[in-house]
Protein backbone atom coordinates (compact mmCIF):
# COMPACT_ATOMS: atom_id res chain seq x y z
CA UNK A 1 69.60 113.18 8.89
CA UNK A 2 68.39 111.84 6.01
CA UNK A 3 69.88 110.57 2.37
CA UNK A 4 71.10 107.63 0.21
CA UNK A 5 73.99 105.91 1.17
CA UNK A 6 76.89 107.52 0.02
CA UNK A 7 80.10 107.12 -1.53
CA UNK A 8 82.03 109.44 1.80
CA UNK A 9 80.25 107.43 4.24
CA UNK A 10 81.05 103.74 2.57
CA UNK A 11 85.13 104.55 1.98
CA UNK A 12 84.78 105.75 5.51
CA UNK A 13 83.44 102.73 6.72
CA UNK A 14 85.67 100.13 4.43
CA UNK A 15 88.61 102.65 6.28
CA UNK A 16 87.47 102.09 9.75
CA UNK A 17 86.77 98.00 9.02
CA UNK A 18 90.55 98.13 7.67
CA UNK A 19 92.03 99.58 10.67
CA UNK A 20 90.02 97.19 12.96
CA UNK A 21 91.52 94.21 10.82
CA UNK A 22 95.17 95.68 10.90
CA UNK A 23 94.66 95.76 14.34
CA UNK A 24 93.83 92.45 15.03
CA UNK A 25 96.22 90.91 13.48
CA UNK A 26 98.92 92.58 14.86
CA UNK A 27 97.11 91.21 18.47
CA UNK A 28 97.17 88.05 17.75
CA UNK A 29 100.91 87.95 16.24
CA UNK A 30 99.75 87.21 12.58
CA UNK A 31 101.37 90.62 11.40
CA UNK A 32 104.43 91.75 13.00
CA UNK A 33 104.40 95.43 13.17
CA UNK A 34 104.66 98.32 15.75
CA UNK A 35 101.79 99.96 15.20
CA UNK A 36 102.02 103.29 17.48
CA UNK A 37 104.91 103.97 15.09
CA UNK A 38 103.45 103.30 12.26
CA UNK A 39 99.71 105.48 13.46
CA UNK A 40 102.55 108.52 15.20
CA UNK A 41 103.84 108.79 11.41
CA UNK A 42 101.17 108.83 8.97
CA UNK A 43 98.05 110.11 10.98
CA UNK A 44 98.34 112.68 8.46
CA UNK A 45 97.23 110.29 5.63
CA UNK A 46 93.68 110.58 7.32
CA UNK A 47 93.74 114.29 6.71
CA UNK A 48 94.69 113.48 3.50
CA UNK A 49 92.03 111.19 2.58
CA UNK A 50 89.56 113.30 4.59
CA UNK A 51 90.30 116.03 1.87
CA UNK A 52 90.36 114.10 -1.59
CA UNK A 53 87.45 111.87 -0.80
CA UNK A 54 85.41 115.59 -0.02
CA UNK A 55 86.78 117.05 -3.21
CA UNK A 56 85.77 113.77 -4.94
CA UNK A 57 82.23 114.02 -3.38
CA UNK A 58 81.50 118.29 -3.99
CA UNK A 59 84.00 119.01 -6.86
CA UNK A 60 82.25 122.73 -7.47
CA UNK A 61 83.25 123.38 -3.83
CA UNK A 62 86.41 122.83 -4.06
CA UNK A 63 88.44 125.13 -1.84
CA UNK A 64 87.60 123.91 1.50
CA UNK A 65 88.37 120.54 0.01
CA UNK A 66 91.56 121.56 -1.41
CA UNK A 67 93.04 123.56 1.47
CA UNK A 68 92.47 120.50 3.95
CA UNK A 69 93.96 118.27 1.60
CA UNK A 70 97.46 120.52 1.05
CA UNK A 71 97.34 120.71 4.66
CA UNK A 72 97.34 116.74 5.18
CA UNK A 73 100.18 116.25 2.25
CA UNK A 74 102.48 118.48 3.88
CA UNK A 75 102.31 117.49 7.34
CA UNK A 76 102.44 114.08 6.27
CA UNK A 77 105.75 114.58 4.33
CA UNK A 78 106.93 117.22 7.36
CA UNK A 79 106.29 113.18 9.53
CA UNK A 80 108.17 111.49 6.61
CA UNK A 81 111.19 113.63 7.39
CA UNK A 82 110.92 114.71 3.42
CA UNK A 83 110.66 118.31 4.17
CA UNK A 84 113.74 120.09 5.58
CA UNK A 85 111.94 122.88 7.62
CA UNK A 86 109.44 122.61 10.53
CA UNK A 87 105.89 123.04 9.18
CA UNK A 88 104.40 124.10 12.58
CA UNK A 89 107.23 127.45 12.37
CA UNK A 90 105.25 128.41 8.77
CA UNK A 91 101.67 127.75 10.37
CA UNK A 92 100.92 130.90 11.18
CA UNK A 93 101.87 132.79 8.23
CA UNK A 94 99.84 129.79 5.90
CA UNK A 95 97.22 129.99 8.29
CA UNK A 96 96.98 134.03 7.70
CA UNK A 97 97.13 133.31 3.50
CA UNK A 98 94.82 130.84 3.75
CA UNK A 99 92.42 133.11 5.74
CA UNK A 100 93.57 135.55 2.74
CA UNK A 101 92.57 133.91 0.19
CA UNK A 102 88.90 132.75 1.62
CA UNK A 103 88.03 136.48 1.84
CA UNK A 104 89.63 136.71 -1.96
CA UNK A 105 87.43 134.26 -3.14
CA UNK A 106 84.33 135.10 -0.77
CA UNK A 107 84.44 138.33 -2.06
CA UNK A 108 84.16 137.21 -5.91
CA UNK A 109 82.42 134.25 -5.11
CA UNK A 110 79.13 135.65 -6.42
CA UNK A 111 78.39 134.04 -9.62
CA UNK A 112 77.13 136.26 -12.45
CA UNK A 113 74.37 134.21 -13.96
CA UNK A 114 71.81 133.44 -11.90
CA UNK A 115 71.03 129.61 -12.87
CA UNK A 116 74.63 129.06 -11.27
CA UNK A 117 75.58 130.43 -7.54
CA UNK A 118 78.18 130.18 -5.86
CA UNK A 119 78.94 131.55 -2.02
CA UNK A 120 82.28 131.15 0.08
CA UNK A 121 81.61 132.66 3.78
CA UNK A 122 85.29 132.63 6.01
CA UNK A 123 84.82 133.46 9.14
CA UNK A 124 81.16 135.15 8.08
CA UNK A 125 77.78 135.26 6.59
CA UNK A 126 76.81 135.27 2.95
CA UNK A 127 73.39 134.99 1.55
CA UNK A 128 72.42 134.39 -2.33
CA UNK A 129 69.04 134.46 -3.65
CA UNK A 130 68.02 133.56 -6.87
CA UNK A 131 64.50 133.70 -8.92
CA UNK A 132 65.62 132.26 -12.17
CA UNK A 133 63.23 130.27 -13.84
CA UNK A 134 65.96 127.52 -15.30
CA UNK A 135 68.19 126.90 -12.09
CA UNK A 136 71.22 124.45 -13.03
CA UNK A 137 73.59 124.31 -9.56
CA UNK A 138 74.92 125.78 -6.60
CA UNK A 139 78.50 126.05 -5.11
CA UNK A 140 78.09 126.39 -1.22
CA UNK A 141 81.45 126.95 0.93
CA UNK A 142 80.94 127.86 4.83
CA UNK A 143 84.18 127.75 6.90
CA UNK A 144 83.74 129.04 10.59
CA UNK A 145 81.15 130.97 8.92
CA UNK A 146 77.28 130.12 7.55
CA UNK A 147 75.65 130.22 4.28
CA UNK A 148 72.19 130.33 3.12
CA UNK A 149 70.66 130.16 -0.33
CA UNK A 150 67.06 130.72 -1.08
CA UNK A 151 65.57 129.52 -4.00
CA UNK A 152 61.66 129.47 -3.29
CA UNK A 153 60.88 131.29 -6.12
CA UNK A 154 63.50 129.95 -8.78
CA UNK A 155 62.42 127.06 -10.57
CA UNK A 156 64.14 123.50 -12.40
CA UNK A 157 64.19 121.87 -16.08
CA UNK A 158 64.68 118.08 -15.27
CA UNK A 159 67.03 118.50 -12.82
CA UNK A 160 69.52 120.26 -10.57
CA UNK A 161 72.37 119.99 -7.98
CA UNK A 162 74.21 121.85 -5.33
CA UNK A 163 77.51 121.20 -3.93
CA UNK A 164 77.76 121.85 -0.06
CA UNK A 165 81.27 121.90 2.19
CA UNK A 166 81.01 123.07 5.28
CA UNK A 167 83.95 122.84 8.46
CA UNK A 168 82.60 124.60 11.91
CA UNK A 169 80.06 126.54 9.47
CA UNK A 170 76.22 126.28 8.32
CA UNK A 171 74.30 126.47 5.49
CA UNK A 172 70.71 126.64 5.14
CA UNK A 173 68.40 125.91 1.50
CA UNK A 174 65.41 126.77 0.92
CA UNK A 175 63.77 125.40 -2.11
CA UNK A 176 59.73 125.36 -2.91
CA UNK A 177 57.44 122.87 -1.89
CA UNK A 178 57.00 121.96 -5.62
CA UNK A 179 60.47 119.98 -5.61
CA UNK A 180 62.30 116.57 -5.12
CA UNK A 181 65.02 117.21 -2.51
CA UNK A 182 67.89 114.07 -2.30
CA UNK A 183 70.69 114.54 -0.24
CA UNK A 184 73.60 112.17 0.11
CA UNK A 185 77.18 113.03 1.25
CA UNK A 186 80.16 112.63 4.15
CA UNK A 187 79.12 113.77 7.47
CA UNK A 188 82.65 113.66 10.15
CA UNK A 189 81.27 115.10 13.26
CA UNK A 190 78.43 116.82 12.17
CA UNK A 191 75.61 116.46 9.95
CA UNK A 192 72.53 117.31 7.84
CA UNK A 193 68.82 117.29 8.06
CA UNK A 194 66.57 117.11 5.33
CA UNK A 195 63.08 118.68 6.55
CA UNK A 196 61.46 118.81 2.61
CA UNK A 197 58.91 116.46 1.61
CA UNK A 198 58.35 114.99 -1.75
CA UNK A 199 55.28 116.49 -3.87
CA UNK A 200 52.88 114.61 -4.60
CA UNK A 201 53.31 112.61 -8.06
CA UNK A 202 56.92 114.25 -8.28
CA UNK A 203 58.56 117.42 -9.61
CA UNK A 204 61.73 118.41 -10.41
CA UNK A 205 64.71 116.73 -9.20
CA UNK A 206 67.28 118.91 -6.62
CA UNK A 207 70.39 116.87 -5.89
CA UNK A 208 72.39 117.92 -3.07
CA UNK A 209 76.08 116.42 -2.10
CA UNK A 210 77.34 117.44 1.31
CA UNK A 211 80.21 117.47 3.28
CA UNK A 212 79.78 118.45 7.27
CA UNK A 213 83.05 118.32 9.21
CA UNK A 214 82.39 119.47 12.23
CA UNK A 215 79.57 121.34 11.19
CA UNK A 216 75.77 121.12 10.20
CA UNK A 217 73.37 121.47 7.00
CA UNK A 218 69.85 122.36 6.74
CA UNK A 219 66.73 121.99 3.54
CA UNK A 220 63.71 123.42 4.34
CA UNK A 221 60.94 124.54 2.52
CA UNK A 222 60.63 127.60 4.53
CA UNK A 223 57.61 129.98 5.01
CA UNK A 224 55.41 130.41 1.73
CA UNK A 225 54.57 134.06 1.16
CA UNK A 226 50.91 134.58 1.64
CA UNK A 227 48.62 136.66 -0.70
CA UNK A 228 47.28 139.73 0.58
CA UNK A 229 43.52 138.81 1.72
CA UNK A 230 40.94 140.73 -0.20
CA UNK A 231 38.76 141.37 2.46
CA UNK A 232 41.68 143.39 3.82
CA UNK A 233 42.21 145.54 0.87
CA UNK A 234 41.53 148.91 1.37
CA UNK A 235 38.58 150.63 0.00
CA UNK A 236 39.13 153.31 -3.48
């Protein structure tokens, strides 16, 4: 996998440093705290966090982000005693609208202009193909499903970007060999792989944020269409 350093993957890392602190001053006495009580009660802050740091990160793909952040709030306040039913009775029935509402927006999650796609696959495929001359961005959402978006013959002003989220999913880009790919994101689990390489003396800039939870993302350049050889051509 390759990218800049990230924004996900430094707050995860200041997170993880944090926890190792906590927990060694509660070893040596400095803090006094029980900590399995304290971990038992808000694990569901990491959900939490999980979901707003991805919906800071790939803003234009927001539902995944969204849905795993409501998810986190509520079972944290079901731990916090807040809530006066027992989330895990209503799971199934959110679970079914949530599934609901990904094959809502999957199924209008085609953009009309072609300088902007968007794709939601739940629990499928969904492919998007574009040839406009002046692409601008791409929404990418893959839940339990995959995604892939082909832009080889499309083409960039300056600049572009795509957002990516996918949880147990795939996407794959294509782009042509004329571009700058940079990828940067939050990988929990999973990951991405960047298998473009950079023209020679630049071109157009493709920015791609991703979030991989469980899950994997691929760029390529993919197979350039070869002409039809003249010698070939039949004979009038």
């Amino acid at each position: 996998m390759e990218g800049r350093r990230s924004l996900g993957q430094v707050l995860v890392g200041v997170l993880v440093v944090l926890a190792g602190v906590v927990l060694l001053l509660e070893r040596t006495g400095a803090i006094d705290v029980d900590l399995g009580t304290v971990v038992g009660t808000l694990w569901p802050l990491a959900i939490v966090l999980v979901g707003a740091t991805s919906l800071l990160l790939v803003p234009r793909a927001w539902f995944g982000p969204a849905v795993i952040t409501a998810i986190g709030v509520v079972l944290l306040l079901d731990q916090l005693d807040v809530l006066d039913v027992s989330v895990w009775d209503y799971l199934w029935p959110v679970a079914l609208i949530l599934i609901g509402l990904g094959i809502t927006f999957g199924a209008t999650g085609r953009g009309e202009q072609e300088d902007r796609v968007t794709a939601i696959a739940f629990w499928w495929g969904a492919e998007r193909r574009t040839r406009t001359r002046h692409f601008r961005s791409a929404s990418l959402t893959a839940i339990m499903g995959g995604v892939e978006l082909d832009l080889r013959e499309a083409d960039i002003e300056g600049s572009a970007r795509i957002d990516v989220f996918t949880f147990w999913g795939g996407v794959e880009i294509k782009v042509p060999r004329t571009w700058e790919v940079r990828t940067s994101g939050l990988p929990l689990l999973g990951g991405w792989e960047n298998k473009t390489e950079p023209p020679v003396g630049g071109g157009p800039v493709l920015d791609i944020r991703i979030v991989t939870i469980m899950a994997g993302a691929e760029v390529r350049h993919g197979k350039q269409k070869v002409a039809p050889d003249v010698e070939d051509a039949p004979v009038v």
